[in-house]
Protein backbone atom coordinates (compact mmCIF):
# COMPACT_ATOMS: atom_id res chain seq x y z
CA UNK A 1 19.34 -10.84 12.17
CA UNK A 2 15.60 -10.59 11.20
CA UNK A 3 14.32 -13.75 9.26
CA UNK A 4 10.98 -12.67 7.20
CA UNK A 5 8.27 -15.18 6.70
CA UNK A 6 9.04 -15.10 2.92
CA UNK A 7 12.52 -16.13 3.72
CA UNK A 8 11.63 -18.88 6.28
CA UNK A 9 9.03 -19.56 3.12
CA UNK A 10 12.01 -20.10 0.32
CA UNK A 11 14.26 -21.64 2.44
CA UNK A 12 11.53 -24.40 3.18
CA UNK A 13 10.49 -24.79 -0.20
CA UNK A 14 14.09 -25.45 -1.20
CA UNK A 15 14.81 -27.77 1.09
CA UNK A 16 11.41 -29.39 0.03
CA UNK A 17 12.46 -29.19 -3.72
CA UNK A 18 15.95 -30.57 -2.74
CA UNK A 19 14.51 -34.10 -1.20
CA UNK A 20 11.95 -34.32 -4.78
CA UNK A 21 14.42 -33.28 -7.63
CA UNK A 22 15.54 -30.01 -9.23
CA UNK A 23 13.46 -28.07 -11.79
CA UNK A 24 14.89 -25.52 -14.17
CA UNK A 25 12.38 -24.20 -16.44
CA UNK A 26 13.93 -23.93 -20.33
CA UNK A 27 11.28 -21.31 -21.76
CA UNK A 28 9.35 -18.70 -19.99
CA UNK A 29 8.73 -15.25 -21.02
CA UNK A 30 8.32 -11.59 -19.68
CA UNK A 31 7.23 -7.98 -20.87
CA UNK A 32 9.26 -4.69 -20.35
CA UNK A 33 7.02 -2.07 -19.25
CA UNK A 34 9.50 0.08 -21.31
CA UNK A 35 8.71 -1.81 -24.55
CA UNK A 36 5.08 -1.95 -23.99
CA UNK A 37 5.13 1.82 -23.51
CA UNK A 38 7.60 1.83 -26.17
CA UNK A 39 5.09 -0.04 -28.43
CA UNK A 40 1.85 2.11 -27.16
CA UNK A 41 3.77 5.03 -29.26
CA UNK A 42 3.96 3.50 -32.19
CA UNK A 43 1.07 3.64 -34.82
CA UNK A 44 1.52 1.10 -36.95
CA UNK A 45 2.55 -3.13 -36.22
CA UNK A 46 3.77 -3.93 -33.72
CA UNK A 47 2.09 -1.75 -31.46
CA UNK A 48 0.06 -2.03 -28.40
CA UNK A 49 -3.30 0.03 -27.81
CA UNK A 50 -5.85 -0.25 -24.79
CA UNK A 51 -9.28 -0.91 -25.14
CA UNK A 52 -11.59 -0.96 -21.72
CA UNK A 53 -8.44 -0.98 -19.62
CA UNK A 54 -6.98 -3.91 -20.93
CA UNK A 55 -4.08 -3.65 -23.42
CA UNK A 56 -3.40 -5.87 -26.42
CA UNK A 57 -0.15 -6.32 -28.26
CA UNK A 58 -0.90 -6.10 -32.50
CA UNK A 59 1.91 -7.81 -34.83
CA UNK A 60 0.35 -7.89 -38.06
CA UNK A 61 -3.18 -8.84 -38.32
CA UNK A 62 -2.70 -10.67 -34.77
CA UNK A 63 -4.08 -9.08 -31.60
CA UNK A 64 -3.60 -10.67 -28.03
CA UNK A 65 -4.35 -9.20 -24.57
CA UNK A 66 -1.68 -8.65 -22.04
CA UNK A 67 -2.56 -9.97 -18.56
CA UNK A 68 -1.09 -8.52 -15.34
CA UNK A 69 0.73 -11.40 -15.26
CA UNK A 70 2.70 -11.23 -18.43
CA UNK A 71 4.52 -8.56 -16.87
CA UNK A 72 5.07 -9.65 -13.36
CA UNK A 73 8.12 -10.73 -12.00
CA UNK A 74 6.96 -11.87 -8.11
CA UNK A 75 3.69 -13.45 -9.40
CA UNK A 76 6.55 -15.32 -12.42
CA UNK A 77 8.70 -15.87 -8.79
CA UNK A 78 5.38 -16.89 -7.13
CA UNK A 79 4.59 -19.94 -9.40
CA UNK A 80 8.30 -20.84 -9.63
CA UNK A 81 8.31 -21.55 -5.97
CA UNK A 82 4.57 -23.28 -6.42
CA UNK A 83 6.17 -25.41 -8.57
CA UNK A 84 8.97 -26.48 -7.05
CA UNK A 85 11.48 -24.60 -10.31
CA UNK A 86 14.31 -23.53 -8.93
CA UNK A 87 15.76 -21.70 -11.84
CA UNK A 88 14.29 -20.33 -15.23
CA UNK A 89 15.18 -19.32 -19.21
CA UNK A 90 14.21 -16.18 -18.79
CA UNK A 91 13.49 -14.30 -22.59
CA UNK A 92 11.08 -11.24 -23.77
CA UNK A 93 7.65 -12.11 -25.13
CA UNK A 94 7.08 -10.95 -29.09
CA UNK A 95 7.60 -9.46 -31.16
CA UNK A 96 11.11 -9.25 -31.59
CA UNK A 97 13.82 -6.27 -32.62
CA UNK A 98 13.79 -7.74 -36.25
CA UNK A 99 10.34 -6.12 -36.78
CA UNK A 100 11.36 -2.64 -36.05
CA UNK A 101 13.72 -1.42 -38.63
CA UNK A 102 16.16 1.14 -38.13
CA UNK A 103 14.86 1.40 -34.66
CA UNK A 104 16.25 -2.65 -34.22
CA UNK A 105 19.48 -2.13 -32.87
CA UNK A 106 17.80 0.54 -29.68
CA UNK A 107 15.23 -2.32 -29.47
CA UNK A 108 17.49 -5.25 -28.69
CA UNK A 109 19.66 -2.78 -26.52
CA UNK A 110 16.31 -2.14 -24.26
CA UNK A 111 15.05 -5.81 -24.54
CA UNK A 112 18.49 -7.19 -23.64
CA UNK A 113 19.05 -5.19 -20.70
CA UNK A 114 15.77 -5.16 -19.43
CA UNK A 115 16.39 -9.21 -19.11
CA UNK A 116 20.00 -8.79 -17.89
CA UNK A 117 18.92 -6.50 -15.13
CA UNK A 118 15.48 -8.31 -14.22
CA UNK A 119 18.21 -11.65 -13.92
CA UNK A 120 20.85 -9.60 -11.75
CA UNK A 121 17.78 -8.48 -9.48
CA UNK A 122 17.53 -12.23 -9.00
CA UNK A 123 20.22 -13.75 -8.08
CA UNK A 124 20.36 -17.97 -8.14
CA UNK A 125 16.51 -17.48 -10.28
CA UNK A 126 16.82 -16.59 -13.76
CA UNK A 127 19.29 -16.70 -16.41
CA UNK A 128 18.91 -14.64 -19.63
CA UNK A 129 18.56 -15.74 -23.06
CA UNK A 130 19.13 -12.40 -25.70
CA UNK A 131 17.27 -10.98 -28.79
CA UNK A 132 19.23 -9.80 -31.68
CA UNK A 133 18.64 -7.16 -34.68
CA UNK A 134 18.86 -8.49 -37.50
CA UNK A 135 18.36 -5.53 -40.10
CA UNK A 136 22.45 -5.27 -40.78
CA UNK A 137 25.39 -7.94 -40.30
CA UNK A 138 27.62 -5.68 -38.43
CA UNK A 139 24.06 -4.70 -35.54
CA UNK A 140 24.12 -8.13 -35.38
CA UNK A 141 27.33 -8.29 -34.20
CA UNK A 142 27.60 -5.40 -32.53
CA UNK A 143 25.08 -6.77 -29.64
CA UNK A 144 25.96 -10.17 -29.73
CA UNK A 145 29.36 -8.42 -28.11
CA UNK A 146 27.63 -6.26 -25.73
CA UNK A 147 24.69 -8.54 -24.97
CA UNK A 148 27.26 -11.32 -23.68
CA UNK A 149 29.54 -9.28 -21.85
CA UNK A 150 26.94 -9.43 -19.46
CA UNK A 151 27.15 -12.71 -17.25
CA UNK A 152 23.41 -13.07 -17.21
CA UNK A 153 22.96 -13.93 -20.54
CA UNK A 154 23.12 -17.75 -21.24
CA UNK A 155 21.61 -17.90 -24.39
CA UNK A 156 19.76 -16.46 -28.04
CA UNK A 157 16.30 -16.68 -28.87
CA UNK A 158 16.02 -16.72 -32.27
CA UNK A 159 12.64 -15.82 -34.28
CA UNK A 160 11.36 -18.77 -36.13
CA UNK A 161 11.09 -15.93 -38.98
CA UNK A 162 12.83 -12.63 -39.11
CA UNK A 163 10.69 -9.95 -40.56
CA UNK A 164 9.48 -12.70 -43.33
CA UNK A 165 12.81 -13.73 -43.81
CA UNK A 166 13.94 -17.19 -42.53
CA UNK A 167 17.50 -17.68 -40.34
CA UNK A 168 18.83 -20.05 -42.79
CA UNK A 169 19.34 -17.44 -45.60
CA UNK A 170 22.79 -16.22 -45.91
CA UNK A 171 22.99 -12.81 -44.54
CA UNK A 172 21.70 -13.92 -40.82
CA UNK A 173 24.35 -17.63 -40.77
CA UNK A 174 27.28 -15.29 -38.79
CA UNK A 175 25.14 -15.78 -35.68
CA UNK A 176 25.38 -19.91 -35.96
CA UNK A 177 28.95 -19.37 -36.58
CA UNK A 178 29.84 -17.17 -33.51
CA UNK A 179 27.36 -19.39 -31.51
CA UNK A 180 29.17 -22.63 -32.25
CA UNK A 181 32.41 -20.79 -31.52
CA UNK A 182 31.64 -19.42 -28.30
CA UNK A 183 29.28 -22.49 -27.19
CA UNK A 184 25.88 -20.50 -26.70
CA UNK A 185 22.59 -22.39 -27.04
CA UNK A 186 20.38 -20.94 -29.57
CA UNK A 187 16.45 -21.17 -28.44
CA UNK A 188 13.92 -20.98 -32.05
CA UNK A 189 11.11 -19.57 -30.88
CA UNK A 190 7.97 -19.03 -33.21
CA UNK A 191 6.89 -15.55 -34.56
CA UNK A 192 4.01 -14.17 -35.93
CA UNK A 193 3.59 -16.97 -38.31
CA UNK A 194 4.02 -16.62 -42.26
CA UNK A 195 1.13 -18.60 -42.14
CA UNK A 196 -1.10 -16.46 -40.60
CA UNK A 197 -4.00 -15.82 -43.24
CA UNK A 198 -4.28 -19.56 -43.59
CA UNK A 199 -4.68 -20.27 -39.60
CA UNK A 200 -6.51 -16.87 -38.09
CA UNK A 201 -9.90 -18.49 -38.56
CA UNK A 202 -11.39 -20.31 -35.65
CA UNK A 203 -8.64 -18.78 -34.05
CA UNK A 204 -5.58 -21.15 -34.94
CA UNK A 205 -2.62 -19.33 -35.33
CA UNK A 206 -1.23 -20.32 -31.82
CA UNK A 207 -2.13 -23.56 -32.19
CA UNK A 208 -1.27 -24.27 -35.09
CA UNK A 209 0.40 -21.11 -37.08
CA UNK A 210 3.23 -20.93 -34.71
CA UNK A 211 3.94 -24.55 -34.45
CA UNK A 212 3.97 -24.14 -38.68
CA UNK A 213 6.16 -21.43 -38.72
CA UNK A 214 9.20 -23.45 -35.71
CA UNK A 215 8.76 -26.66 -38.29
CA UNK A 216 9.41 -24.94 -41.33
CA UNK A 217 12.50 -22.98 -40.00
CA UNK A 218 13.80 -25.98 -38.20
CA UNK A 219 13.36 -27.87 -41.54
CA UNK A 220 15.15 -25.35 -43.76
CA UNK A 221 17.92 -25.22 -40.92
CA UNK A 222 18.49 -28.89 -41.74
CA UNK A 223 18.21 -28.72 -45.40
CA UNK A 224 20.06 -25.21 -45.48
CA UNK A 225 23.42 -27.86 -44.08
CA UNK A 226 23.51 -24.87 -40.86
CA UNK A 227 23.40 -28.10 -38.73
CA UNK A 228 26.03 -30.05 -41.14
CA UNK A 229 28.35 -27.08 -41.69
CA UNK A 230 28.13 -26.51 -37.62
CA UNK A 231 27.70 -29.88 -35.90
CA UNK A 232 28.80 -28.16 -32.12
CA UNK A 233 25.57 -25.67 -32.63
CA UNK A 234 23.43 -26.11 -29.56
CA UNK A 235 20.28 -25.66 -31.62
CA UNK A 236 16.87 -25.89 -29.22
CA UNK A 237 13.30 -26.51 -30.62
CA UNK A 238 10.23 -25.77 -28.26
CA UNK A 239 7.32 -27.20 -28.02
CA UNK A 240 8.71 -30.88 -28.60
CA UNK A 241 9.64 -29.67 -32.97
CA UNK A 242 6.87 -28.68 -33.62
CA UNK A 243 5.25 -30.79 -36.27
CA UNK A 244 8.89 -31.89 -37.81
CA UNK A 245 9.44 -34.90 -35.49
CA UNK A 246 6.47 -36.57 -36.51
CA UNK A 247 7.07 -35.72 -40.51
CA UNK A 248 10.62 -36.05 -40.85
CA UNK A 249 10.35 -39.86 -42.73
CA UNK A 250 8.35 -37.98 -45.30
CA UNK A 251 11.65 -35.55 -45.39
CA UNK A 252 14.03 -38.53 -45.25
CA UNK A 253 12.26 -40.07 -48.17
CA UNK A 254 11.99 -36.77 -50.60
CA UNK A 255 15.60 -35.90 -49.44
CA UNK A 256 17.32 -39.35 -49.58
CA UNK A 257 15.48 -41.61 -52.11
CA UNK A 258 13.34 -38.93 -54.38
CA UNK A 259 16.55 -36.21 -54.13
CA UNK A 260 15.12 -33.51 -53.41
CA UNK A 261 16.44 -31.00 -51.72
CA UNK A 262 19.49 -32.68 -50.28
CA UNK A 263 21.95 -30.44 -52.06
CA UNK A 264 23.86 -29.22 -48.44
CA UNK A 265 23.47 -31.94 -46.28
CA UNK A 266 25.17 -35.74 -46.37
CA UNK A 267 23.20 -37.41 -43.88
CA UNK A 268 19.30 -37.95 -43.53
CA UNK A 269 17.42 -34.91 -42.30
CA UNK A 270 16.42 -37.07 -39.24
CA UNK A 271 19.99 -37.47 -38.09
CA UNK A 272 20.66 -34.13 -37.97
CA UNK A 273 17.32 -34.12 -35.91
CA UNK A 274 18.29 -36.05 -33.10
CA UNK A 275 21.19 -33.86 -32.44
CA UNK A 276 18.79 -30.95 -31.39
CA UNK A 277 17.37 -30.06 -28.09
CA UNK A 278 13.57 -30.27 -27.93
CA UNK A 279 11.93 -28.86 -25.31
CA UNK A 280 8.58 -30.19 -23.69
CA UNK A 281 6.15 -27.78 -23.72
CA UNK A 282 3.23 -29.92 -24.81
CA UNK A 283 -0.43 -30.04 -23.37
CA UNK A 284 -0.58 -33.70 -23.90
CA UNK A 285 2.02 -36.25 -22.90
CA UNK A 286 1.97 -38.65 -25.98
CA UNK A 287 3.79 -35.92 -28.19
CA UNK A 288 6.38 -35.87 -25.03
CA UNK A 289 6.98 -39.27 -25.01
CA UNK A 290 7.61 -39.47 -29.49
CA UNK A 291 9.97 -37.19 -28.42
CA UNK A 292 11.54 -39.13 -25.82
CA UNK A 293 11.76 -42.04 -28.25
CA UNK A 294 12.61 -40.48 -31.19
CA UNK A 295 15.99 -38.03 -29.17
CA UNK A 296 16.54 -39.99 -26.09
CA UNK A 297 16.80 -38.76 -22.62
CA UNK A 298 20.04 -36.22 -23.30
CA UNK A 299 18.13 -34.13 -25.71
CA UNK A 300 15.10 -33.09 -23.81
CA UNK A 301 14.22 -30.10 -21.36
CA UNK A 302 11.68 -29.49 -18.95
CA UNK A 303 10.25 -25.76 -19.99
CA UNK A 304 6.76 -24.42 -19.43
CA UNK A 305 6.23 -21.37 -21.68
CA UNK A 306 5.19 -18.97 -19.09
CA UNK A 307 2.68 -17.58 -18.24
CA UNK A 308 1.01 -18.72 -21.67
CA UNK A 309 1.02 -22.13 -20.14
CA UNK A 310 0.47 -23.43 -16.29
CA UNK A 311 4.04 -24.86 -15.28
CA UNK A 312 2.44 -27.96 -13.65
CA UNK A 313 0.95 -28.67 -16.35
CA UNK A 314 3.92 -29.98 -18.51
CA UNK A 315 5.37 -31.22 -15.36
CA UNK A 316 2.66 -33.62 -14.71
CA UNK A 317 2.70 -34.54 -18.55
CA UNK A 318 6.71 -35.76 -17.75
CA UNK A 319 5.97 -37.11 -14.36
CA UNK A 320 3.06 -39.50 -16.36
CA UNK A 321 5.62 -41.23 -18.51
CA UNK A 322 6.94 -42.97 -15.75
CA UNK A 323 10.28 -42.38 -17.11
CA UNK A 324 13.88 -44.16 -15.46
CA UNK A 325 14.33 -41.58 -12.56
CA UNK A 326 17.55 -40.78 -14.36
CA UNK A 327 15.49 -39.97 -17.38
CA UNK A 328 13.23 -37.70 -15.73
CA UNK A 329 16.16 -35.93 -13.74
CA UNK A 330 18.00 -35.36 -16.93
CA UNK A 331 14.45 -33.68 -18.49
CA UNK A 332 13.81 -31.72 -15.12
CA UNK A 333 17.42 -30.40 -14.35
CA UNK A 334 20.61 -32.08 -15.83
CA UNK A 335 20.67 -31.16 -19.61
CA UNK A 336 19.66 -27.52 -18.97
CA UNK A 337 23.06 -27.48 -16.34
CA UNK A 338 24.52 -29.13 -18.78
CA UNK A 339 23.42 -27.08 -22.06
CA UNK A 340 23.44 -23.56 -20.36
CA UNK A 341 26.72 -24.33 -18.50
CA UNK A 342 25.01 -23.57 -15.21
């Protein structure tokens, strides 16, 4: 039997992982072609145009560039294997079906199968996290049952809002409930932040719009009682909670001594806190480690947020902390088994 470079090349790098630790990357993120020519169709947001040869994505007011990159899978394979990551979260880049209307429900169909099949192409790589449409109760539904018939999917990722509209209100809870039923971690991922007009100048709605938008859904979760009236919900949090972790006394303190807004829940916001997954995508190492103090070992995940972000770059910000080497195994490998079931 013929043995190609690239295989001799894997197997070694395997082997090579094996002896260092395992890495399974929580959050990383990939365009369909078919979407983005889906997308170039459309006239008004979201759509994509091209400008120079270069394409750019438009939700709202916001316009990025897509690089070659952001819809590679062998160069996404090529720095998983750089980086000693031996498995990823694989999920679609914004914006979501929620933005599309009456066209949702064919969105998240051709979203949901494009990861299913990239995944399935893969085998031992990637495992799928789904988007859902949002637009009815019953669409909802309706793909939740056909996205996980499909053995790739492992997971949701959930918009941090949904077309303006916030997860917490009452007509999107059925996903938390058939989540917590059937055990499936549910990823909150920012959106095209309601906070947009307030953060575009100097160019800050990535750095600080989105990480707005994750704190104020993951706050409203918690004060909405999702987390109290499902305490099984595998609820994850990128980018180490955004801003909540570092404000939730403040919330403890309006909610607990002042009484405000502590109608739905019976414990402190902050307990409910600890009982969700942050992940640690984080350009500096300090917000890691608050993390690590405030949720403990169990409830942290090694995820990079590609190709936005350079995979070694959070895994040197873990590796700095000097963590128990059970700690840091946990972070790199052993809650994501654990979570995802893998």
């Amino acid at each position: 039997m013929k043995v190609t470079r690239r295989k001799l090349f894997l197997a070694a790098s395997a082997a090579a992982e094996a002896a260092r630790g395992e890495k399974i990357d929580c959050q990383s993120h990939l365009f369909s072609e078919d979407f983005l020519r889906y997308l170039e169709r459309r006239k008004t947001s979201p759509y994509v145009y091209r400008s120079a040869g270069d394409r750019f994505v438009v939700v709202g007011e916001w316009r990025r560039k897509i690089l070659p990159k952001h819809t590679d899978i062998q160069a996404k394979l090529a720095d998983m294997d750089r980086n000693g990551i031996t498995q990823t979260a694989l999920s679609i880049n914004d914006p979501g079906p929620e933005l599309f209307g009456k066209e949702s429900s064919a969105v998240s169909v051709l979203l949901n199968d494009f990861i299913a099949e990239t995944v399935k192409a893969h085998p031992g790589r990637f495992f799928g996290l789904a988007t859902l449409p949002f637009h009815s109760v019953e669409a909802m539904q309706r793909e939740f049952e056909r996205a996980f018939s499909k053995p790739e999917m492992r997971g949701i990722l959930l918009y941090s809002n949904l077309d303006g509209r916030f997860a917490d209100e009452p007509q999107f809870r059925p996903v938390f409930a058939e989540a917590e039923r059937r055990g499936i971690p549910v990823l909150l991922h920012p959106a095209y932040p309601l906070t947009y007009n307030a953060t575009q100048g100097y160019e800050m709605a990535a750095g600080l719009g989105l990480m707005f938008d994750t704190t104020i859904a993951l706050t409203r979760l918690i004060l909405a009682g999702v987390l109290e009236q499902h305490p099984k919900l595998k609820l994850v949090c990128p980018h180490v909670g955004g801003a909540l972790p570092y404000l939730v006394g403040r919330i403890d303190h309006q909610t607990m001594v002042l009484k405000r807004g502590a109608e739905h829940i019976r414990r402190a916001p902050s307990e409910y806190l600890r009982n969700v997954y942050f992940d640690a995508v984080s350009p500096i190492s300090l917000a890691i480690h608050y993390a690590y103090e405030f949720a403990g070992p169990d409830r942290l995940l090694y995820s990079s947020d590609h190709p936005w972000v350079d995979p070694a770059l959070i895994a040197g910000n873990i590796e700095s902390l000097k963590l128990p080497p059970a700690s840091t195994a946990k972070i790199f490998a052993g809650n994501a088994r654990k979570l995802f079931g893998l």
